[in-house]
C-alpha atoms as a PDB file:
ATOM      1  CA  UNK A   1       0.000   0.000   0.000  1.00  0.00           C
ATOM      2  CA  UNK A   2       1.153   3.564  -0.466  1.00  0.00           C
ATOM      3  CA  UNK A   3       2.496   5.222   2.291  1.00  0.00           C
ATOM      4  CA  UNK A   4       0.735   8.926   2.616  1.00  0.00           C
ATOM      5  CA  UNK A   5       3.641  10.533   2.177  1.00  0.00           C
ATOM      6  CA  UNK A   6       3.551   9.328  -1.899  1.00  0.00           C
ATOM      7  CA  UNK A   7      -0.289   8.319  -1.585  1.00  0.00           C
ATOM      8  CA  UNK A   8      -1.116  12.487  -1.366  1.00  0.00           C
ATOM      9  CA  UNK A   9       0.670  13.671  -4.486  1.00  0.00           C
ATOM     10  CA  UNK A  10      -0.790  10.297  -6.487  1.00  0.00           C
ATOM     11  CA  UNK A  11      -3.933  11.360  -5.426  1.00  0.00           C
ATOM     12  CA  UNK A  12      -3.425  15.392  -6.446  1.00  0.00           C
ATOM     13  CA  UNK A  13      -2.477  13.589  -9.904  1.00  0.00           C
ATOM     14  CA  UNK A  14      -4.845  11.197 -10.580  1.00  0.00           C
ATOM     15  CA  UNK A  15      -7.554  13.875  -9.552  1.00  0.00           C
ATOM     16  CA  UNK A  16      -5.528  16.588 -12.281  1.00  0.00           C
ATOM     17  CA  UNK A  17      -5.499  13.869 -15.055  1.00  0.00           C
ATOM     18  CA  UNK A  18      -8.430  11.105 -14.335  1.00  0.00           C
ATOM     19  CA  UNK A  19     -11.696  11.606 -16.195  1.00  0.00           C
ATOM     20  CA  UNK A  20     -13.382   8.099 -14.742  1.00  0.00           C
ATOM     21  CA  UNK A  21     -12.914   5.766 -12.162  1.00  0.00           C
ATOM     22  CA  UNK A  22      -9.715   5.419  -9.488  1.00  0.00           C
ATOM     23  CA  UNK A  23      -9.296   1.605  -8.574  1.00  0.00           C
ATOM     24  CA  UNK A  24      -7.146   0.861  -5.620  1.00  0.00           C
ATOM     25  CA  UNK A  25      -6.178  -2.608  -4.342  1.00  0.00           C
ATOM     26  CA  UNK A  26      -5.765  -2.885  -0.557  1.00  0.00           C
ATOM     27  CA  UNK A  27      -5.668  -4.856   2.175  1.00  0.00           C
ATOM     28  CA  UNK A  28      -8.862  -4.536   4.555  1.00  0.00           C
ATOM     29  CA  UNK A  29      -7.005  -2.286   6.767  1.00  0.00           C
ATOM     30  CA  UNK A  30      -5.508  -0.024   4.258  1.00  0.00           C
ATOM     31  CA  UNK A  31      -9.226   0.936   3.181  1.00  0.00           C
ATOM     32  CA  UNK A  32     -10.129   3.942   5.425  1.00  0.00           C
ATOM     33  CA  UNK A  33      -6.887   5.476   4.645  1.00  0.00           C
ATOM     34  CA  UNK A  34      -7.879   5.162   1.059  1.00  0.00           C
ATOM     35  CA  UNK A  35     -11.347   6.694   1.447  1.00  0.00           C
ATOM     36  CA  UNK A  36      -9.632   9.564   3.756  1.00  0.00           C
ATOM     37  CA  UNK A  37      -7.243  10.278   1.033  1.00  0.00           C
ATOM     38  CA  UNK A  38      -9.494   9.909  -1.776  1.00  0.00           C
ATOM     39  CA  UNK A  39     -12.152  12.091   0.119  1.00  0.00           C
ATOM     40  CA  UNK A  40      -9.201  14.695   1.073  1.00  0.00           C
ATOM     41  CA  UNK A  41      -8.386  15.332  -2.147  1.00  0.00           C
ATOM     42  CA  UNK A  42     -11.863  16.027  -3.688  1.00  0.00           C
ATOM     43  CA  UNK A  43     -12.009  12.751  -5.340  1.00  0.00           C
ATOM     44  CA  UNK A  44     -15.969  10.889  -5.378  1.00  0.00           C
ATOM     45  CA  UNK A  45     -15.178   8.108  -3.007  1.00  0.00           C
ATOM     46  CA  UNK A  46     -17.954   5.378  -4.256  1.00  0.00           C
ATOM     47  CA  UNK A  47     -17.020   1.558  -2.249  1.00  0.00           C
ATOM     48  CA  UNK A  48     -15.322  -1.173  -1.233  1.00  0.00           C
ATOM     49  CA  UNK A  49     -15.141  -4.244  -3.261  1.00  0.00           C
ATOM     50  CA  UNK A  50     -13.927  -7.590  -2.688  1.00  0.00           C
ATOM     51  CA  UNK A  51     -11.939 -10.003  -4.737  1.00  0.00           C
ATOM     52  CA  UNK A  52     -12.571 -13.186  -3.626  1.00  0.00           C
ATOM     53  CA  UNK A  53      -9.859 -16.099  -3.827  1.00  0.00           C
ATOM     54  CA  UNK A  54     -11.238 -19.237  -3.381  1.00  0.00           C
ATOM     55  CA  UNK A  55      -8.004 -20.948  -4.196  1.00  0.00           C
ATOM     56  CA  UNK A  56      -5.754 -18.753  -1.585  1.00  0.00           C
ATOM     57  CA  UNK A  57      -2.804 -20.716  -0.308  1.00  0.00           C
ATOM     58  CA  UNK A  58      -3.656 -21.576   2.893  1.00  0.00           C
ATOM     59  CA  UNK A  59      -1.381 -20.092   6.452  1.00  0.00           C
ATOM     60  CA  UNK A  60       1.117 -22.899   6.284  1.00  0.00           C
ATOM     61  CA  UNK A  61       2.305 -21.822   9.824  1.00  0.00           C
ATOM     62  CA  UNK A  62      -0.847 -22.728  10.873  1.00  0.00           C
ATOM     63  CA  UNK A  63      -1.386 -19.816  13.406  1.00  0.00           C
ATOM     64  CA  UNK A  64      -4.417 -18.556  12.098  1.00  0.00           C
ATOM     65  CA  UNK A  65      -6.825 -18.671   9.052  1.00  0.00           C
ATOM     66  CA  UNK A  66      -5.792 -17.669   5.478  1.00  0.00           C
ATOM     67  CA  UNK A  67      -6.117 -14.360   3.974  1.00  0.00           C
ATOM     68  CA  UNK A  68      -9.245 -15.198   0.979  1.00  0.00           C
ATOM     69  CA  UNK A  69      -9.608 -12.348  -0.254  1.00  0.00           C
ATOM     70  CA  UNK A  70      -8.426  -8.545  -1.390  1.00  0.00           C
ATOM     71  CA  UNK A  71     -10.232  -5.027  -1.442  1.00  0.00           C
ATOM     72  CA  UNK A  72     -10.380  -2.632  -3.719  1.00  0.00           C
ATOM     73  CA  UNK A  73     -11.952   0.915  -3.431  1.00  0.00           C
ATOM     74  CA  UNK A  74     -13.621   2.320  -6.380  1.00  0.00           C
ATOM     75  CA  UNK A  75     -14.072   6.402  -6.637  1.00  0.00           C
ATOM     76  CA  UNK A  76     -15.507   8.156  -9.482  1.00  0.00           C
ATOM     77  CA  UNK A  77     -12.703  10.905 -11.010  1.00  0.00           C
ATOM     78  CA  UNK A  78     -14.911  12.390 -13.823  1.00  0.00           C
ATOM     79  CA  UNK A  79     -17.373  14.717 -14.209  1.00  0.00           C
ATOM     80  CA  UNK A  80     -21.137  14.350 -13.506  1.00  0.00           C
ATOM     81  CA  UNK A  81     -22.245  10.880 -12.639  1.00  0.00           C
ATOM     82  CA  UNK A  82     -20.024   7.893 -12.488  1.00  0.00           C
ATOM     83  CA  UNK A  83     -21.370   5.576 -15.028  1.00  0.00           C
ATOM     84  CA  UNK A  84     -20.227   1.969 -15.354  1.00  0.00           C
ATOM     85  CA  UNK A  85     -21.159  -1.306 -17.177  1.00  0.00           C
ATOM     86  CA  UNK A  86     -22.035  -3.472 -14.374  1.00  0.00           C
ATOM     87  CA  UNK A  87     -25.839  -2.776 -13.641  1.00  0.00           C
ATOM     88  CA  UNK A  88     -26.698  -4.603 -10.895  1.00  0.00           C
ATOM     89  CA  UNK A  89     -23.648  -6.254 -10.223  1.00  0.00           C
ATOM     90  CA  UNK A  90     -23.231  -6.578  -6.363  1.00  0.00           C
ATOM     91  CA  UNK A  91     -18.916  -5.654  -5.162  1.00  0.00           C
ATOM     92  CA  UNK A  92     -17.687  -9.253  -4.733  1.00  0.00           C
ATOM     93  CA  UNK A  93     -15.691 -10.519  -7.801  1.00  0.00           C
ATOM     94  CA  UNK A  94     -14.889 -14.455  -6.959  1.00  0.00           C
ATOM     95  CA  UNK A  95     -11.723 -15.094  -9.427  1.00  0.00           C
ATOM     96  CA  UNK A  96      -9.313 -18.076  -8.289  1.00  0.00           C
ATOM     97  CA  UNK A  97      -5.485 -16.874  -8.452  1.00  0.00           C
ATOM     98  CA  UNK A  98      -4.593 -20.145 -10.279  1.00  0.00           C
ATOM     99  CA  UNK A  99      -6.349 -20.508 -13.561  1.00  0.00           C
ATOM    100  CA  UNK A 100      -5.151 -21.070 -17.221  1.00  0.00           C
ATOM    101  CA  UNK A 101      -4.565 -17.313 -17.982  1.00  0.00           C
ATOM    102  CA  UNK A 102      -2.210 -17.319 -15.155  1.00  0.00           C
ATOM    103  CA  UNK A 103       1.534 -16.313 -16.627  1.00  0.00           C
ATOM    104  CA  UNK A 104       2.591 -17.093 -12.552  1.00  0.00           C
ATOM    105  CA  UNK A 105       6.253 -15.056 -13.064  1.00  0.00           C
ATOM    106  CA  UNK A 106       5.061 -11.935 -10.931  1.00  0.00           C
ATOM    107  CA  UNK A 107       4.446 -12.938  -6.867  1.00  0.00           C
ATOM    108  CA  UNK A 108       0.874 -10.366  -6.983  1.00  0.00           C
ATOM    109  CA  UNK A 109      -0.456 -10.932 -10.273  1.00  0.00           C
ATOM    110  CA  UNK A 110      -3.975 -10.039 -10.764  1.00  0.00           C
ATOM    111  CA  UNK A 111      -5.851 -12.665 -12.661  1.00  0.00           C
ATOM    112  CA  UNK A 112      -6.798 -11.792 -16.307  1.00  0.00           C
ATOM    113  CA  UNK A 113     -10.640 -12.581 -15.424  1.00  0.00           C
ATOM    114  CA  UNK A 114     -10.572 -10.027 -12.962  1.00  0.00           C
ATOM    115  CA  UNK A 115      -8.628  -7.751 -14.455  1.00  0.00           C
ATOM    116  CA  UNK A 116     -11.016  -8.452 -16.998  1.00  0.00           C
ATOM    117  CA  UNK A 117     -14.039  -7.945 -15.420  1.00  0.00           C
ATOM    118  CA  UNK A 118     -13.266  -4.296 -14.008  1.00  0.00           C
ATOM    119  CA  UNK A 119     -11.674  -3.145 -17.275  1.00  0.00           C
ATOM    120  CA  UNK A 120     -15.325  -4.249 -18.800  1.00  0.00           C
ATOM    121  CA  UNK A 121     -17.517  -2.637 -16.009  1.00  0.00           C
ATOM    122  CA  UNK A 122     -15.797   0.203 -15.533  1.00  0.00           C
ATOM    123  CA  UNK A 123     -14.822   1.961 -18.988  1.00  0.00           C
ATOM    124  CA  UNK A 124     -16.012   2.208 -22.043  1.00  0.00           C
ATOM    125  CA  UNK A 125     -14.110   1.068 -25.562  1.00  0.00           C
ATOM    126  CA  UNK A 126     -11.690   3.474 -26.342  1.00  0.00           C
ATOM    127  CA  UNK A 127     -10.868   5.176 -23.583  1.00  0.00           C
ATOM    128  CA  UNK A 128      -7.682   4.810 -21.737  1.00  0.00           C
ATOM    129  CA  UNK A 129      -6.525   3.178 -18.987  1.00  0.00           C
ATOM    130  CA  UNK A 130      -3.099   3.740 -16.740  1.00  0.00           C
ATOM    131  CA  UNK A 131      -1.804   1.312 -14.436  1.00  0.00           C
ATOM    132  CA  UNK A 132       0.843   3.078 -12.427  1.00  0.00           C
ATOM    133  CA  UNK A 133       1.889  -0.422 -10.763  1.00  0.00           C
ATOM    134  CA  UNK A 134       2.618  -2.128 -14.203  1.00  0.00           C
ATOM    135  CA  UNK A 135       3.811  -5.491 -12.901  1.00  0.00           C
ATOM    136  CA  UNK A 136       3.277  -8.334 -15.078  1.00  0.00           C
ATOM    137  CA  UNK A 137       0.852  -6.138 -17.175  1.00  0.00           C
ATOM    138  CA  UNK A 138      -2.586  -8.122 -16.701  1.00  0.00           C
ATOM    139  CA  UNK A 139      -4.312  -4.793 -16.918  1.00  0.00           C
ATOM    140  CA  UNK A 140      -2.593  -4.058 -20.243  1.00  0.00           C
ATOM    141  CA  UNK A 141      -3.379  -7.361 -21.486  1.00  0.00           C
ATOM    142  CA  UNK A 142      -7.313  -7.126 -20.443  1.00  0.00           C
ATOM    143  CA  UNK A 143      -7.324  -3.326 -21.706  1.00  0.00           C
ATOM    144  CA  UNK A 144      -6.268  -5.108 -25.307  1.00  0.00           C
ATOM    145  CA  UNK A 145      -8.064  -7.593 -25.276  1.00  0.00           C
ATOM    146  CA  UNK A 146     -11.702  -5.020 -24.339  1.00  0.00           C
ATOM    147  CA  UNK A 147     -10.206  -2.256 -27.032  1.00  0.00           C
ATOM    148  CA  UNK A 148      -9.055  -0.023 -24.482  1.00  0.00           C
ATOM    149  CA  UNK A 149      -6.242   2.231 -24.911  1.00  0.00           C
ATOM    150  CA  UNK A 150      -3.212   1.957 -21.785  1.00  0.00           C
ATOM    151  CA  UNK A 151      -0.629   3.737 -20.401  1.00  0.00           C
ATOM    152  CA  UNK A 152       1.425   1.712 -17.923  1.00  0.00           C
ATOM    153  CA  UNK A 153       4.165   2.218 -15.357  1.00  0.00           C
ATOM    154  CA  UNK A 154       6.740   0.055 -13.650  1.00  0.00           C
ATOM    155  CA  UNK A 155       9.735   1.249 -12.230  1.00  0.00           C
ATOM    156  CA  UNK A 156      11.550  -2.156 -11.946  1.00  0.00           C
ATOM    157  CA  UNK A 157      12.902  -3.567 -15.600  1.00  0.00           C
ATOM    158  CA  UNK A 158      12.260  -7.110 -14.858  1.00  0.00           C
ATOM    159  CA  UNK A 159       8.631  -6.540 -14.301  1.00  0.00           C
ATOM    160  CA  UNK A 160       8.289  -3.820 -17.115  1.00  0.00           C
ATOM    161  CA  UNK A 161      10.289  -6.239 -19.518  1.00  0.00           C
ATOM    162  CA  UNK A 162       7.798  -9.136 -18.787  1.00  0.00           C
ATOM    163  CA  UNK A 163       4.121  -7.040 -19.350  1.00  0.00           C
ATOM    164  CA  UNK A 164       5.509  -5.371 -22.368  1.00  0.00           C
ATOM    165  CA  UNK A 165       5.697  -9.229 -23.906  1.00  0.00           C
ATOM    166  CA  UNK A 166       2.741  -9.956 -22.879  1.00  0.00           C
ATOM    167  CA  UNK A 167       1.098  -7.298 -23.734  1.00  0.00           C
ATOM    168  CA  UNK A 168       3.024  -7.431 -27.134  1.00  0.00           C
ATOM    169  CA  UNK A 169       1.293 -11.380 -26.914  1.00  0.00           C
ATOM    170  CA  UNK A 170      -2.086  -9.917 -26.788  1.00  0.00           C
ATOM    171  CA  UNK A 171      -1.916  -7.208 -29.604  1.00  0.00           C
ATOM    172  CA  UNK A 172      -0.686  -9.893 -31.835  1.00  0.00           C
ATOM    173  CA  UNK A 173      -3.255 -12.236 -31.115  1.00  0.00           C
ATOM    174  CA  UNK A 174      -6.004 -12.365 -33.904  1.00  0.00           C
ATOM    175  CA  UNK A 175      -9.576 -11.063 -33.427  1.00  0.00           C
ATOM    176  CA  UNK A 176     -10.991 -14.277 -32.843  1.00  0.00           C
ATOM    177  CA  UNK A 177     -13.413 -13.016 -30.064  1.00  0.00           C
ATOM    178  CA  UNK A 178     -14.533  -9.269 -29.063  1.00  0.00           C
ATOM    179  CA  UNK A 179     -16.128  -9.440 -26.037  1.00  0.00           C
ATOM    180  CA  UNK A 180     -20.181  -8.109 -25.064  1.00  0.00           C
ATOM    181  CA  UNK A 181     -19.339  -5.440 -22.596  1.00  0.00           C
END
């Protein structure tokens, strides 16, 4: 999680340049200082979500029960009324960590489902996306594949090296399927 020092600036920034939605994985206690932030810096805090893991490696030490699951707050950045794809959709996206789209190099990769999922429900074709915590580039790679346009940034080489291929992978790939949403 960002520390406030850097968390305040990020948040001056994304407010300056975002026209849509701020996504912002967390751990459960990390999510009031996200909505404090958020709300501090005139940002539309709009709620917590949950990605559920049902597949989360269990606490090997055995002194206590597995961490299932990851939030994510949600705030609205543009203009007006946030508008997403979702309708009705309640917060809780259930997505296993293992799966076939996993690439399994990077130790916090997303899944592509997921990644999938929010890039669907929460922008429209065309517009762009940033990821300012690149990694192994699933959000590239779902922004592709949903003909979004995306920015991303990754500060270690390794990591940056690995989502450019794959994101590389995905433009390459032929139209075979464009999704609904």
């Amino acid at each position: 999680m960002l520390m406030k020092s850097i968390r305040e600036p990020f948040l001056k920034e994304v407010k300056r340049l975002c026209g849509g939605w701020l996504i912002a994985f967390c751990n459960v206690e990390g999510v009031g200082e996200w909505q404090e932030s958020i709300l501090e810096n005139g940002i539309k805090f709009k709620t917590t979500c949950i990605w559920n893991k049902p597949d989360a490696t269990p606490k090997l030490n055995g002194q206590g029960p597995a961490l299932s699951y990851e939030c994510f707050t949600t705030s609205w950045c543009g203009k007006g009324h946030a508008r997403w794809n979702g309708g009705g959709r309640r917060g809780v996206f259930t997505h296993p960590t293992n799966n076939a789209a996993r690439h399994g190099e990077h130790p916090t990769e997303k899944p592509l489902p997921l990644m999938s999922d929010l890039v669907a429900d929460y922008t429209q074709p065309g517009e762009l996306i940033c990821d300012p915590f690149l990694g192994s580039g699933t959000t590239g790679v779902a922004s592709v594949r949903y003909g979004r346009r995306f920015v991303g940034i990754e500060k270690d080489p390794k990591w940056f090296d690995l989502s450019r291929r794959r994101i590389s992978d995905e433009l390459s790939r032929p139209d075979l399927f464009v999704p609904s949403r």
